[in-house]
Protein backbone atom coordinates (compact mmCIF):
# COMPACT_ATOMS: atom_id res chain seq x y z
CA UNK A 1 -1.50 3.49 -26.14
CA UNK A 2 -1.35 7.16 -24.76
CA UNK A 3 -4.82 6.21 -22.38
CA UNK A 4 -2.80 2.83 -21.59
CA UNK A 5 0.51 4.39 -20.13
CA UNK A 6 -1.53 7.27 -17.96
CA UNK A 7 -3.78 4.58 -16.61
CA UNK A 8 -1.35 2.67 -15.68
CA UNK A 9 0.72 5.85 -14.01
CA UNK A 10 -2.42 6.64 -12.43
CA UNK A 11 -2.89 3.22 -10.65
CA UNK A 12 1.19 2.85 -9.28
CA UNK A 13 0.60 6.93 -8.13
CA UNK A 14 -2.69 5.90 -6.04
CA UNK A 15 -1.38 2.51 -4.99
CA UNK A 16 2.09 3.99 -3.30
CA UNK A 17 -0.04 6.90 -1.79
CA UNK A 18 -2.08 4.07 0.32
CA UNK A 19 1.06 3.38 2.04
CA UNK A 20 1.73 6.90 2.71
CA UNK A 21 -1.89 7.60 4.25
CA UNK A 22 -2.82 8.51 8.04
CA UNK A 23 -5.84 9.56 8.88
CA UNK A 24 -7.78 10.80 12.38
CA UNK A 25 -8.59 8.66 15.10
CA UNK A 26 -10.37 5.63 15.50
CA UNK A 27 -14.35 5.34 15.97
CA UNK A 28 -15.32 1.95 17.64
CA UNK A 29 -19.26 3.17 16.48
CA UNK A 30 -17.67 2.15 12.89
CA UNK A 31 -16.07 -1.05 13.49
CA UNK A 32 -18.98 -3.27 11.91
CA UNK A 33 -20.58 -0.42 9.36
CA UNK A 34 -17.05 -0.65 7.53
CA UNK A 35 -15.83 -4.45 8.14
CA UNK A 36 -12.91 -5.19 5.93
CA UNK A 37 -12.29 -1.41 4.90
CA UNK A 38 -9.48 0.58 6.08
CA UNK A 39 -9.92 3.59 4.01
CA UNK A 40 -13.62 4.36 1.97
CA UNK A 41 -14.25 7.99 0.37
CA UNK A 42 -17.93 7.43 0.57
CA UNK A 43 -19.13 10.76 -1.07
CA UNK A 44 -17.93 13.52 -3.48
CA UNK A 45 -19.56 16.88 -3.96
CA UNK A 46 -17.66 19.74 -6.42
CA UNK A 47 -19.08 22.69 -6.96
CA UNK A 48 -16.61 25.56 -9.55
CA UNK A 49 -16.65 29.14 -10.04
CA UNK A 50 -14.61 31.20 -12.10
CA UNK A 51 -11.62 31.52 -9.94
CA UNK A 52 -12.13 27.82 -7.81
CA UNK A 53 -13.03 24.11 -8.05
CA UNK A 54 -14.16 22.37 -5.03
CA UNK A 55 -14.21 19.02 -3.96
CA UNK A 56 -15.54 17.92 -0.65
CA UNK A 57 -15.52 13.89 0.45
CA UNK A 58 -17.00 12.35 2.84
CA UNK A 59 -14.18 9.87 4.16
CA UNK A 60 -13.80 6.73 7.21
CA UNK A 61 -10.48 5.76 7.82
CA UNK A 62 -8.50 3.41 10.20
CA UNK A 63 -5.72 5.43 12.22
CA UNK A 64 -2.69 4.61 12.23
CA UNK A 65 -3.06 2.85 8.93
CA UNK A 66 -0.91 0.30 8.93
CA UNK A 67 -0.47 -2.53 5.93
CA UNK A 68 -1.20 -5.19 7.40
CA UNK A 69 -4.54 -7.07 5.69
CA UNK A 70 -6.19 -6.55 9.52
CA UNK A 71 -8.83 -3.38 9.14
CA UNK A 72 -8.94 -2.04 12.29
CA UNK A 73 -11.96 0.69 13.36
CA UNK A 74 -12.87 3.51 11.32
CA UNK A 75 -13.40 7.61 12.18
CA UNK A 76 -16.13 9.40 9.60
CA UNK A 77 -14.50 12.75 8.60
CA UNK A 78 -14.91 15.51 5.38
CA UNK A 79 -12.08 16.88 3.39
CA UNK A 80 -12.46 19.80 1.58
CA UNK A 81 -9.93 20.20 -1.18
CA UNK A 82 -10.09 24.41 -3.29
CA UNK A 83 -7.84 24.54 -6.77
CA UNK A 84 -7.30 28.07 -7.84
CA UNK A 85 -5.39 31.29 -6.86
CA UNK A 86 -6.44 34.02 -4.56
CA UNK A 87 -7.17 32.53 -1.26
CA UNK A 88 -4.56 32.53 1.49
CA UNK A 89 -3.63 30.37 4.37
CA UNK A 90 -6.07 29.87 7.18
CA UNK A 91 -8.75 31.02 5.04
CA UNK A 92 -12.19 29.86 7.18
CA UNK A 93 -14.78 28.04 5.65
CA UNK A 94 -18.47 27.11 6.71
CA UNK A 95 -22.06 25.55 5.91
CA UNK A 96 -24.45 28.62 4.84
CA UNK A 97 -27.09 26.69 7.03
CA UNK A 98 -24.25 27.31 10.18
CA UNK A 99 -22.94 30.75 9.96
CA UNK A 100 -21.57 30.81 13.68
CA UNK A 101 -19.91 27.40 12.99
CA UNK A 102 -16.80 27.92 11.61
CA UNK A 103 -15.89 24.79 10.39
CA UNK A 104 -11.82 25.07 9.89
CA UNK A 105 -9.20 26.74 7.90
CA UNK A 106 -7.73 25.53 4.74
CA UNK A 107 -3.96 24.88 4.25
CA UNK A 108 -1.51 24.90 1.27
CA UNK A 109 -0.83 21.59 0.23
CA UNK A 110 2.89 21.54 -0.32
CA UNK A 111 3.08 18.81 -2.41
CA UNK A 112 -0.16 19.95 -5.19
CA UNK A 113 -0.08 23.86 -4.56
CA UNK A 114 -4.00 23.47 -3.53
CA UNK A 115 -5.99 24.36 -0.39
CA UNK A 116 -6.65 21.30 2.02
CA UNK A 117 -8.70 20.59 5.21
CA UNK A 118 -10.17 18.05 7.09
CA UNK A 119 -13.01 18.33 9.81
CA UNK A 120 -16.00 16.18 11.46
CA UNK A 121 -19.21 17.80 10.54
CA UNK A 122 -22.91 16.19 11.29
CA UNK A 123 -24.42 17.76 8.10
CA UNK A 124 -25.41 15.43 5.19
CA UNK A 125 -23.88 16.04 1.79
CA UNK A 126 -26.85 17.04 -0.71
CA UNK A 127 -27.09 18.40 -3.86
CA UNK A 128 -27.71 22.34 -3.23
CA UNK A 129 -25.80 22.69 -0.23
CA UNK A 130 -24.41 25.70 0.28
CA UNK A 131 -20.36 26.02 1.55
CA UNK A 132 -18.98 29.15 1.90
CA UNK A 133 -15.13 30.05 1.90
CA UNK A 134 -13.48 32.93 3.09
CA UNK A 135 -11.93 34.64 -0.12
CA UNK A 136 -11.30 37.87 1.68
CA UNK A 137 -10.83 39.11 5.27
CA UNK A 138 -14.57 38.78 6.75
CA UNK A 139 -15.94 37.81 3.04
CA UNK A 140 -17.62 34.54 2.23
CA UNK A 141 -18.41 33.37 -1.21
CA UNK A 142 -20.86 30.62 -1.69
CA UNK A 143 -20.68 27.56 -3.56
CA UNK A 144 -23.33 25.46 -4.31
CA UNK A 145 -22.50 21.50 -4.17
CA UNK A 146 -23.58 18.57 -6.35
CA UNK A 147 -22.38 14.91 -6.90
CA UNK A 148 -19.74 14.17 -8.63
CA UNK A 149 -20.61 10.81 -9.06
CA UNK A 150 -24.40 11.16 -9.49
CA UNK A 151 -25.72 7.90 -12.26
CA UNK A 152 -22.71 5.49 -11.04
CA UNK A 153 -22.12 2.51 -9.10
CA UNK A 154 -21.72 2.53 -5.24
CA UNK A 155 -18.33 1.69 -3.63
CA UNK A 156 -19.61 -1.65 -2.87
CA UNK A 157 -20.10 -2.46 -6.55
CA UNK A 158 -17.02 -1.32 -7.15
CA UNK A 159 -15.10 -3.49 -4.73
CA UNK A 160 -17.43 -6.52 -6.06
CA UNK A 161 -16.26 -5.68 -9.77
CA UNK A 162 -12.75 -5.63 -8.61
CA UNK A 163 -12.77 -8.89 -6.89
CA UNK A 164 -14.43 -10.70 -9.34
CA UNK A 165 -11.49 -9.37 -11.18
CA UNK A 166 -8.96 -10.81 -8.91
CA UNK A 167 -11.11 -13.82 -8.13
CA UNK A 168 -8.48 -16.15 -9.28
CA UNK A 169 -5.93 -14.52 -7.16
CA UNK A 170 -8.02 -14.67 -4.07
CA UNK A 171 -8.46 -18.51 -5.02
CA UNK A 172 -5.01 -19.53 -5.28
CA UNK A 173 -4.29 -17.44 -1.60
CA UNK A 174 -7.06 -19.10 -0.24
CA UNK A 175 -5.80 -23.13 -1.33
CA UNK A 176 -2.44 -22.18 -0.35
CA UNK A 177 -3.08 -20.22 3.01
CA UNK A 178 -6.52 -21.19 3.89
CA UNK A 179 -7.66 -17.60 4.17
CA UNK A 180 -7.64 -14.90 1.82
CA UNK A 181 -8.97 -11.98 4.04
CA UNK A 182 -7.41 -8.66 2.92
CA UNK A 183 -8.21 -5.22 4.22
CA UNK A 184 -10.04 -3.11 1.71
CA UNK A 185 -9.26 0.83 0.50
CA UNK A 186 -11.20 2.28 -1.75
CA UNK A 187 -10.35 6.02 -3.57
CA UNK A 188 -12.72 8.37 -5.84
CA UNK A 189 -9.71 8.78 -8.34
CA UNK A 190 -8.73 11.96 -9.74
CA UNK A 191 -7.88 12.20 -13.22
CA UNK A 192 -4.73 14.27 -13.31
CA UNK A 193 -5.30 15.11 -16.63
CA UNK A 194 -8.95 16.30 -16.83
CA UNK A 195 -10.26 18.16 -13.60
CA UNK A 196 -14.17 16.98 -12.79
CA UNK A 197 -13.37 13.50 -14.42
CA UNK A 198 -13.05 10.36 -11.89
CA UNK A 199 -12.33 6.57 -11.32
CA UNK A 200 -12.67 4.68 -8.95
CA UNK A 201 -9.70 2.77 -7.47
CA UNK A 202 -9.97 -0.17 -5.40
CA UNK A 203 -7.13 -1.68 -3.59
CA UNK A 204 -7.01 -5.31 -1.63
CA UNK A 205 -4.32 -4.91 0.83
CA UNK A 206 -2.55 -8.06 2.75
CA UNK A 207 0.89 -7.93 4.75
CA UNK A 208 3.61 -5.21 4.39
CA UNK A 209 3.43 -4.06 0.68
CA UNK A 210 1.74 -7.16 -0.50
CA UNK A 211 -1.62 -5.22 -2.86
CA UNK A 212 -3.46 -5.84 -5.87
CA UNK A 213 -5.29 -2.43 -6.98
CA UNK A 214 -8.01 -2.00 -10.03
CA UNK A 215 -8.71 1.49 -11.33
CA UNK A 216 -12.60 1.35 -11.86
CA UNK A 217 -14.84 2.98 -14.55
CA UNK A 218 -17.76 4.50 -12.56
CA UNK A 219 -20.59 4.31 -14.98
CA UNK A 220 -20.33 0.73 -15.64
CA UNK A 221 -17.69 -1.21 -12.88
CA UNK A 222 -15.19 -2.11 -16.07
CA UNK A 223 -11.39 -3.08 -14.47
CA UNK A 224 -9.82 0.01 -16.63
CA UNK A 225 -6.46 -1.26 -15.07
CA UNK A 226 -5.34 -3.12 -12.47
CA UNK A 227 -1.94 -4.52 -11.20
């Protein structure tokens, strides 16, 4: 019953953030490579140490991101997320492989109390790779990356599980409007309860705050949830 109520807290939390999301700008290159989407987190890496835990996605996203069922073109950018104590703001951060290419500078997130960024970056995520954060003036610690989600589906699974799930839904809209095109978001869901554990949440978004979401076990595609 407990698991039942915080899955179900989890998936209202994650479906009201999608209407509060804006991304960065608009890539045309990305129009086709992400048809239907309008917000994918492609990639997590985390990497921990005794005083942090990382996570760095690898995120497209439509901008402005507006409700509307219509995905518009996408923009490829990472966002690096540090939990702990001891860094400040504008602390830099960097690739080890890029020294001289200071990537950004982390920012309190007001509303969690963690360190946030977002930046472009041509480097491929890879298990091993090295990022290095400022944790003192001029000092760089390094942490090495792996995936989080290494030995589960894809996102495109995951959206497939969750429409099968709605398939009846998508049926009905279809005999009654003659289309049932929605704009797709898809999460890597935190569990606020466990750091390092994940879901996936998938979302099919039509006009104004018309959404059915499914909170998605990674290792197998089972609908945990859904509304």
């Amino acid at each position: 019953m407990k698991k039942t109520v915080i899955f179900t807290a989890l998936i209202l939390t994650l479906a009201l953030s999608v209407f509060a999301f804006a991304a960065c700008n608009k890539d045309k290159d990305n129009e086709n490579k992400y048809k239907d989407y309008c917000f994918i987190e492609k990639e997590l890496y985390v990497a921990e140490s005794d005083n942090f835990f990382i996570e760095l996605s690898l995120v497209a996203a439509e901008s402005p991101f507006i409700a509307d069922g219509k995905a518009g073109e996408l923009k490829e950018f990472m966002e690096l997320t540090v939990y702990g104590k001891g860094l400040k703001d504008g602390a830099r951060f960097r690739f080890k492989s890029e020294p001289d290419n200071i990537l950004g500078t982390l920012k309190t997130s007001l509303r969690r109390g963690d360190f946030t960024a977002k930046f472009e970056s041509a480097i491929k995520l890879a298990d091993g790779l090295a990022l290095e954060i400022e944790v003192g003036e001029n000092h760089f610690e390094e942490f090495a990356l792996t995936n989080a989600m290494s030995g589960s589906i894809g996102y495109s699974a995951a959206v497939e599980k969750a429409r099968e799930h709605f398939a009846q839904r998508f049926e009905k809209e279809k005999a009654e409007n003659g289309d049932a095109q929605r704009e797709i978001y898809f999460r890597i869901a935190r569990d606020p309860h466990m750091r390092g554990a994940y879901y996936y949440f998938v979302s099919f978004i039509g006009s104004g705050a018309d959404f059915w979401s499914a909170l998605i076990d990674p290792s197998d595609g089972t609908v945990i949830s859904s509304n």
